[in-house]
PDB file of N, CA and C in Angstrom:
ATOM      1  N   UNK A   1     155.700  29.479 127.537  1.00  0.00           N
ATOM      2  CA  UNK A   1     154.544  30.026 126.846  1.00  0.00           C
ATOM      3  C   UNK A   1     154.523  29.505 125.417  1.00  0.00           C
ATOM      4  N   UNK A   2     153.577  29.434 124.979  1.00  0.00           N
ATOM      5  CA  UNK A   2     152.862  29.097 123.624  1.00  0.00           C
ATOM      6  C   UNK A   2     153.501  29.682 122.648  1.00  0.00           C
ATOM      7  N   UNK A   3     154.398  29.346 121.472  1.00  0.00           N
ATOM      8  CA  UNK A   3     154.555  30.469 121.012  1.00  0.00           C
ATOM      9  C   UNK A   3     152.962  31.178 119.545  1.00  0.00           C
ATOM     10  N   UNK A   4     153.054  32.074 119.598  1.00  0.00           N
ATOM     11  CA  UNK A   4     152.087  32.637 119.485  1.00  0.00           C
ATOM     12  C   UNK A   4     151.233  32.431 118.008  1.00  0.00           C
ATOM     13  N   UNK A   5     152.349  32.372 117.118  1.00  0.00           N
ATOM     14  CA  UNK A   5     152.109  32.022 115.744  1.00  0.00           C
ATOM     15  C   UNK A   5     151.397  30.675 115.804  1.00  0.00           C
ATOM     16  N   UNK A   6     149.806  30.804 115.844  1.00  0.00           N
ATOM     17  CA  UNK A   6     148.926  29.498 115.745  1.00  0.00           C
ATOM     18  C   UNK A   6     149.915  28.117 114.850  1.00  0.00           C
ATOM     19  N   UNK A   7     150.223  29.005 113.143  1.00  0.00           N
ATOM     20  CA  UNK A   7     150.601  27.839 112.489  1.00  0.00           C
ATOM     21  C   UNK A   7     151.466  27.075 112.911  1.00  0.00           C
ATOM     22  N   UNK A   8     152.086  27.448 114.008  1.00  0.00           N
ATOM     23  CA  UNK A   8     153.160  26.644 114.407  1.00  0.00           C
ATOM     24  C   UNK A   8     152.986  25.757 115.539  1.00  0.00           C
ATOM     25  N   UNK A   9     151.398  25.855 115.731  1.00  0.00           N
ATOM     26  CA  UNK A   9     151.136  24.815 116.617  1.00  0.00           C
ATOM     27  C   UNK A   9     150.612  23.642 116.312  1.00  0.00           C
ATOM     28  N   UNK A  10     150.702  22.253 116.426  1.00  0.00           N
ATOM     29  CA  UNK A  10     149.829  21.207 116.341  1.00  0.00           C
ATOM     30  C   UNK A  10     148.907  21.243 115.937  1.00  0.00           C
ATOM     31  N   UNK A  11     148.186  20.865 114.928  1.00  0.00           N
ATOM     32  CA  UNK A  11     147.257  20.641 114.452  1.00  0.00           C
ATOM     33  C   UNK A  11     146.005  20.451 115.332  1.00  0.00           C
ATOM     34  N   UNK A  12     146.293  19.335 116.351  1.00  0.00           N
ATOM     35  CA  UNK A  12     145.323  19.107 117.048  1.00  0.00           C
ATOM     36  C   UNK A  12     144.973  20.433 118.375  1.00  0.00           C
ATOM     37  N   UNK A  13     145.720  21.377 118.461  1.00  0.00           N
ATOM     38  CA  UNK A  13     145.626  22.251 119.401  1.00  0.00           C
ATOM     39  C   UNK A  13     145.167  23.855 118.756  1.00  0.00           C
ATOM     40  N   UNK A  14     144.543  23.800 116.918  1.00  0.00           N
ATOM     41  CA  UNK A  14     144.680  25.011 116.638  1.00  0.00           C
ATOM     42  C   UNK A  14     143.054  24.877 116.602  1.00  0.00           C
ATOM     43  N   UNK A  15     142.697  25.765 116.612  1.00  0.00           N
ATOM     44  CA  UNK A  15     140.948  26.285 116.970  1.00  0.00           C
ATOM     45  C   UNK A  15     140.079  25.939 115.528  1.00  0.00           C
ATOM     46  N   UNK A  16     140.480  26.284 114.699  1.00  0.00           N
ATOM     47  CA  UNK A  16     139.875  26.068 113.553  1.00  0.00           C
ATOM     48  C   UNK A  16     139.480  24.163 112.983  1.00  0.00           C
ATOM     49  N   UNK A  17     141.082  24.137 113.143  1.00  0.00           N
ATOM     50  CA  UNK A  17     141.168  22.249 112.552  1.00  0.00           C
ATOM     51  C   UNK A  17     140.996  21.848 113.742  1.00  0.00           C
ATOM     52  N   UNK A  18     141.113  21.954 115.417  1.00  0.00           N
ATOM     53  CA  UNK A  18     140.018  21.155 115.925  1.00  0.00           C
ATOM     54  C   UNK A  18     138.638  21.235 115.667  1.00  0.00           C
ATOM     55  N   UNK A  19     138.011  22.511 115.575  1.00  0.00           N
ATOM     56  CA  UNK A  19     136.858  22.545 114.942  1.00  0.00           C
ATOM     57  C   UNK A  19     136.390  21.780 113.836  1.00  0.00           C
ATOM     58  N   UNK A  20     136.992  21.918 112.645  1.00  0.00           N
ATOM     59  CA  UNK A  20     136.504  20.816 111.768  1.00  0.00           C
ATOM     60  C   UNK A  20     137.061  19.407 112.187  1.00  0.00           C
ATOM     61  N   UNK A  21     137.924  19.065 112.799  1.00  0.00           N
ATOM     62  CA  UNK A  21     138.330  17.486 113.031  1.00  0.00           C
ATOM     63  C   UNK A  21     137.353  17.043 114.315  1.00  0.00           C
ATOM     64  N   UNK A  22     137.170  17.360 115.232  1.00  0.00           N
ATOM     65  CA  UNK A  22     135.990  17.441 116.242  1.00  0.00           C
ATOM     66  C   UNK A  22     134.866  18.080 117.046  1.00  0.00           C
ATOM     67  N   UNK A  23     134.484  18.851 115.677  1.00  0.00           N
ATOM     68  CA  UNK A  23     133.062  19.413 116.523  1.00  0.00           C
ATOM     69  C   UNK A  23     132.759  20.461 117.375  1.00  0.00           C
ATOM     70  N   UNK A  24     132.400  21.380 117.151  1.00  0.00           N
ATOM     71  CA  UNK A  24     131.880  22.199 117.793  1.00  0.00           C
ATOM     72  C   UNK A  24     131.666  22.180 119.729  1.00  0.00           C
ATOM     73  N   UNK A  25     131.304  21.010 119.877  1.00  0.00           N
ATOM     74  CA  UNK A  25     130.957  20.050 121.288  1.00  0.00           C
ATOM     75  C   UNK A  25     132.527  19.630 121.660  1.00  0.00           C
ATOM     76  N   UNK A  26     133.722  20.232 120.885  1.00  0.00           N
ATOM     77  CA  UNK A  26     134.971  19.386 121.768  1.00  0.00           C
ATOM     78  C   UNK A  26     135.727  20.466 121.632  1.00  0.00           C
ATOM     79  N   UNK A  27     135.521  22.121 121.638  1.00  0.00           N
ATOM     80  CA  UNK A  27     135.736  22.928 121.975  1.00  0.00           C
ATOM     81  C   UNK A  27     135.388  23.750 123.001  1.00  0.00           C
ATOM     82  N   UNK A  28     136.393  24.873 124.183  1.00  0.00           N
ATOM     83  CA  UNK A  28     136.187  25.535 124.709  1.00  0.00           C
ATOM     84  C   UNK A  28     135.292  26.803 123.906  1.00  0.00           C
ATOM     85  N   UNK A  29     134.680  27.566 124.961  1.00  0.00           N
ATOM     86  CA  UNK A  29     134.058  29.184 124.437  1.00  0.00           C
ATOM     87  C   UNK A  29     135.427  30.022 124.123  1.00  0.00           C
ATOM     88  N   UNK A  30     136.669  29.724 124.605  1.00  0.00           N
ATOM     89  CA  UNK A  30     137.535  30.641 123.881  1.00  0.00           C
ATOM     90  C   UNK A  30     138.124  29.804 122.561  1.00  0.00           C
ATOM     91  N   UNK A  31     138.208  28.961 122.644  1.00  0.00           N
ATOM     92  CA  UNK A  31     138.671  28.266 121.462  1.00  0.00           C
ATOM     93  C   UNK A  31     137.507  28.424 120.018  1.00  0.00           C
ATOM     94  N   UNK A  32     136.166  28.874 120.516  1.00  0.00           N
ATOM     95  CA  UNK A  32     135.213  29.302 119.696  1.00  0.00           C
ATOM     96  C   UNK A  32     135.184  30.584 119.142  1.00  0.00           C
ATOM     97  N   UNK A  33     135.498  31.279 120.311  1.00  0.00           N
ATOM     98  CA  UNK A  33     135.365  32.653 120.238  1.00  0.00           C
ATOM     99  C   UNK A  33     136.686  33.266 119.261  1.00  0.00           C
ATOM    100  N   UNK A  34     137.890  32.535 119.362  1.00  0.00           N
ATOM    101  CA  UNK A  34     139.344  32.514 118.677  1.00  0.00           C
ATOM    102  C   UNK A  34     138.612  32.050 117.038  1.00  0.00           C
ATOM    103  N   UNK A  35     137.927  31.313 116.639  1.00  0.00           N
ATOM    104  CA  UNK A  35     137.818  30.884 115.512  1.00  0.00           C
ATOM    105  C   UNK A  35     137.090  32.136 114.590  1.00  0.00           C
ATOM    106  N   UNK A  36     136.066  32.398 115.427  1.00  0.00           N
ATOM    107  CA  UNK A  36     135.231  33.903 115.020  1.00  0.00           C
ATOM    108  C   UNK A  36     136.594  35.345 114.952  1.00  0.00           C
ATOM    109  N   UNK A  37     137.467  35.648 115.979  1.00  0.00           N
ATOM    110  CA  UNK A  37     138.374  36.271 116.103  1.00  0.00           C
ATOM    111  C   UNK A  37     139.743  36.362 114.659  1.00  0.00           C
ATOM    112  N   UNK A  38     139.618  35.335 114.725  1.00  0.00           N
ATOM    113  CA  UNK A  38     140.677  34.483 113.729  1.00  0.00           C
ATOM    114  C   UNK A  38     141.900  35.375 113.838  1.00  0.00           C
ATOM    115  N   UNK A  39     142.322  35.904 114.449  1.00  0.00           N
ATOM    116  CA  UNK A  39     144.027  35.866 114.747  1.00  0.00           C
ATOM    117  C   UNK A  39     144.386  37.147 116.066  1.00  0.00           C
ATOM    118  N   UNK A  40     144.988  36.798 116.745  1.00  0.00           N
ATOM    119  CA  UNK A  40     145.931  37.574 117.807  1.00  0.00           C
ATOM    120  C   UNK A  40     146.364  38.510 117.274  1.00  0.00           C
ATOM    121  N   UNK A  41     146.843  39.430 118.503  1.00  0.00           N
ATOM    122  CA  UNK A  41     147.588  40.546 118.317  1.00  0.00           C
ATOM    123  C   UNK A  41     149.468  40.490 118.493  1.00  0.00           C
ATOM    124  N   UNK A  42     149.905  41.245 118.678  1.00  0.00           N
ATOM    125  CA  UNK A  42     151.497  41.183 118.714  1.00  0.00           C
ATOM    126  C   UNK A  42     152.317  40.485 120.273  1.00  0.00           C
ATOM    127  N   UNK A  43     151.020  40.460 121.271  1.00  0.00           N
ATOM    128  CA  UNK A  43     151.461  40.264 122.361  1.00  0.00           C
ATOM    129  C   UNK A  43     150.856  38.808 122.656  1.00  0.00           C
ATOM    130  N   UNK A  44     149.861  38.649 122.178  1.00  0.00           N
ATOM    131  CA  UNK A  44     149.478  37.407 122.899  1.00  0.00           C
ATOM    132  C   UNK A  44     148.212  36.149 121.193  1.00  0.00           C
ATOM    133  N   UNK A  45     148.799  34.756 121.838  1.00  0.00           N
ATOM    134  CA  UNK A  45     147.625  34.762 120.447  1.00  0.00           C
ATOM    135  C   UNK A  45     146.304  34.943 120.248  1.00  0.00           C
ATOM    136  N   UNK A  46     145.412  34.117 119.606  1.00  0.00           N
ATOM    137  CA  UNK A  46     143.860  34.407 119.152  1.00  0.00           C
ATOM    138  C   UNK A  46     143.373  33.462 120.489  1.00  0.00           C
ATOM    139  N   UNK A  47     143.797  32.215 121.024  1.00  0.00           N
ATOM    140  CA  UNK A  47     142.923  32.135 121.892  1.00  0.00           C
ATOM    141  C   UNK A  47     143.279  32.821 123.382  1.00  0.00           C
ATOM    142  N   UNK A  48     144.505  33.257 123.464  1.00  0.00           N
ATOM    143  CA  UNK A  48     144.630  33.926 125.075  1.00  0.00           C
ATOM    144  C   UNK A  48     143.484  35.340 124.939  1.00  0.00           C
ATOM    145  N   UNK A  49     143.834  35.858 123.275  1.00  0.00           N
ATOM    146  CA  UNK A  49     143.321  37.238 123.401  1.00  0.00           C
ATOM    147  C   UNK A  49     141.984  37.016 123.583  1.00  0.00           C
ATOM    148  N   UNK A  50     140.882  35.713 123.250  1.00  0.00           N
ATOM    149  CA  UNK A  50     139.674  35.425 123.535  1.00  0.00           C
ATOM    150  C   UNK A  50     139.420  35.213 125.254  1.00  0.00           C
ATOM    151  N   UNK A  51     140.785  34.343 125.513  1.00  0.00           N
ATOM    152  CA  UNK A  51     140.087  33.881 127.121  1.00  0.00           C
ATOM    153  C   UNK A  51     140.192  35.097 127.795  1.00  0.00           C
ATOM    154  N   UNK A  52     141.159  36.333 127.901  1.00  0.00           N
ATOM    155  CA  UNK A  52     141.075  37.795 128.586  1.00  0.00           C
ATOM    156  C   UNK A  52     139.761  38.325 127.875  1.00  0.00           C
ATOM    157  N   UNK A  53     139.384  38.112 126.784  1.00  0.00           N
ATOM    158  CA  UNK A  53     138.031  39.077 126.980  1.00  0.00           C
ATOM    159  C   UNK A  53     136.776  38.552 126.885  1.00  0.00           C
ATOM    160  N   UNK A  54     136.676  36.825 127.234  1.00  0.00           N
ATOM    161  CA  UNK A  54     136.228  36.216 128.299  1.00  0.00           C
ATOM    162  C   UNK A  54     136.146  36.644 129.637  1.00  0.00           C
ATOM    163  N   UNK A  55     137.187  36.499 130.397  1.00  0.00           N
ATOM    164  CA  UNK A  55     137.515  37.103 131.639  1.00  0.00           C
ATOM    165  C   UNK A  55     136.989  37.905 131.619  1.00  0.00           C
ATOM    166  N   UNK A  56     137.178  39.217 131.147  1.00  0.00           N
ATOM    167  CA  UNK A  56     136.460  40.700 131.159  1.00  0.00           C
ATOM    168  C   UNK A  56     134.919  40.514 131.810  1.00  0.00           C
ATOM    169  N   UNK A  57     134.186  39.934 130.973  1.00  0.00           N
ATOM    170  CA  UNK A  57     133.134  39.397 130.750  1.00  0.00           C
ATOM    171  C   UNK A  57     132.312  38.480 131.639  1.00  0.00           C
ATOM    172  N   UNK A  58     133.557  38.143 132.623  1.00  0.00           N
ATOM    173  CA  UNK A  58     133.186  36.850 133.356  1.00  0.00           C
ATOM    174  C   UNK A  58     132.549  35.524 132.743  1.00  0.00           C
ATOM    175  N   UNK A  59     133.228  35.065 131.002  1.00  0.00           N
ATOM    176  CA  UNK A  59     132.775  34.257 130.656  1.00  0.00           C
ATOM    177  C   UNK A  59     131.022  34.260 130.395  1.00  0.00           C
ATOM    178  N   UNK A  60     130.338  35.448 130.498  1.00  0.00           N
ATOM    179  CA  UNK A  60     129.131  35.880 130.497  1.00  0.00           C
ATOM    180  C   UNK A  60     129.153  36.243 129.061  1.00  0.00           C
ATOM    181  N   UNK A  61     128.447  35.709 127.961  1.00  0.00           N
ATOM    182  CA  UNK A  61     127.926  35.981 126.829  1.00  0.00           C
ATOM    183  C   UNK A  61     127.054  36.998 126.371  1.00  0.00           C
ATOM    184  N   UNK A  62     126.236  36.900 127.195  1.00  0.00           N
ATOM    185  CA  UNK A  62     124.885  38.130 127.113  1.00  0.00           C
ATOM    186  C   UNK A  62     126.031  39.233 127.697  1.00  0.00           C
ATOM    187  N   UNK A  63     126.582  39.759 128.535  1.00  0.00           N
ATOM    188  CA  UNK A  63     127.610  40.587 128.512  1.00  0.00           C
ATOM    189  C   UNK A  63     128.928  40.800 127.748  1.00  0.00           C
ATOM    190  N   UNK A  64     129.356  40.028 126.489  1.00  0.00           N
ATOM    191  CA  UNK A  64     129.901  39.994 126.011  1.00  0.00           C
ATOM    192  C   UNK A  64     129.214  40.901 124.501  1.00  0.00           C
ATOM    193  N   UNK A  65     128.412  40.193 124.291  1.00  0.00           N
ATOM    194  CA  UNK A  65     127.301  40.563 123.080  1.00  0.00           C
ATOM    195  C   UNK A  65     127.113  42.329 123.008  1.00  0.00           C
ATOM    196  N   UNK A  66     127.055  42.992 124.501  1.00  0.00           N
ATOM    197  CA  UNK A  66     126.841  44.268 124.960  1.00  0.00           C
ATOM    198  C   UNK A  66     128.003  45.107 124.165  1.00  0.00           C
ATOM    199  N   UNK A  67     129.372  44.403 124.112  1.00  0.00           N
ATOM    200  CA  UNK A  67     130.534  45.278 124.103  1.00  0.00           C
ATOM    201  C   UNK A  67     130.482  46.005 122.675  1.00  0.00           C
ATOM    202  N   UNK A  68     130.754  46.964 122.616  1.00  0.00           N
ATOM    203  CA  UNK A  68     130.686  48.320 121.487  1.00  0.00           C
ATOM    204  C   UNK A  68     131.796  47.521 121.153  1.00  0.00           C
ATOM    205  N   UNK A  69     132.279  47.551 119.520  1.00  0.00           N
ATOM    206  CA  UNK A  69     133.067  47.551 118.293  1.00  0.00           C
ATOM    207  C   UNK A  69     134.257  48.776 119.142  1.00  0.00           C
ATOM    208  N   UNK A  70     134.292  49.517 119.362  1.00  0.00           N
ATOM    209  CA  UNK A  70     135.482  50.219 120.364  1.00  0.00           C
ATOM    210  C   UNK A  70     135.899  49.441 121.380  1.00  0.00           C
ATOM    211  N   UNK A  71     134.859  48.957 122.203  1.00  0.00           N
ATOM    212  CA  UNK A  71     135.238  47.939 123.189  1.00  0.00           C
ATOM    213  C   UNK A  71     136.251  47.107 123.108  1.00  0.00           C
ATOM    214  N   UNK A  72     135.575  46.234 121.616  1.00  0.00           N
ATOM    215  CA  UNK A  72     136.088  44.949 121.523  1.00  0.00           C
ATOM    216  C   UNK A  72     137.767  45.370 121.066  1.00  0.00           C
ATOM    217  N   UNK A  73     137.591  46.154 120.092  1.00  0.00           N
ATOM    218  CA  UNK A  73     139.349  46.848 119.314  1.00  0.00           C
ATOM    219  C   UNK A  73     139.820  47.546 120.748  1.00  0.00           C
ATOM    220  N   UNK A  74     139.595  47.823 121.631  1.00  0.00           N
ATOM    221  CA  UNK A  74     140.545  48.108 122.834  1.00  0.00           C
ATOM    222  C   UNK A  74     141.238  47.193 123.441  1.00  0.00           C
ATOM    223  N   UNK A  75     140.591  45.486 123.530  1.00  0.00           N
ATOM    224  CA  UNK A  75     141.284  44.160 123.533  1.00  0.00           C
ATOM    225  C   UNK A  75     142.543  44.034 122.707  1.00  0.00           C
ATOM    226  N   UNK A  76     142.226  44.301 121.252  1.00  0.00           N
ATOM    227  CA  UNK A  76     143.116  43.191 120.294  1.00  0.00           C
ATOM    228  C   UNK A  76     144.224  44.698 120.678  1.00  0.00           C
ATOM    229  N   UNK A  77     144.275  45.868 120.422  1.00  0.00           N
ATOM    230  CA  UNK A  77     145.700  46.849 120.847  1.00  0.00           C
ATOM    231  C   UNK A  77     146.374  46.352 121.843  1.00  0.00           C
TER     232      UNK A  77
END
């Protein structure tokens, strides 16, 4: 497993500096959704904790958009 602390990953694999080094268009929706998020919880990092509430969601946006501010903080605990 990944270890979790983004900074300690590659440059080319962290959500933000791929974002500015390639574009919006050479990112996943969780790797997007992680940048808006901007950091993990104690168990898992910013983009797993995006792709599970992806999943939730079924990767469905317009159902994502729905989730109450309680919702979403029931993820990152």
């Amino acid at each position: 497993m990944k270890d979790l602390a983004v900074k300690s990953w590659s440059i080319g694999d962290r959500s933000r500096d791929k974002l500015l080094l390639k574009g919006k268009e050479n990112l996943l929706d969780a790797e997007l959704m992680a940048v808006l998020l901007g950091a993990g919880n104690r168990k898992e990092s910013v983009v797993a904790l995006s792709q599970r509430i992806l999943r939730s969601v079924n990767g469905n946006f317009n159902e994502l958009v729905k989730l109450s501010i309680e919702q979403l903080n029931a993820y990152i605990k």
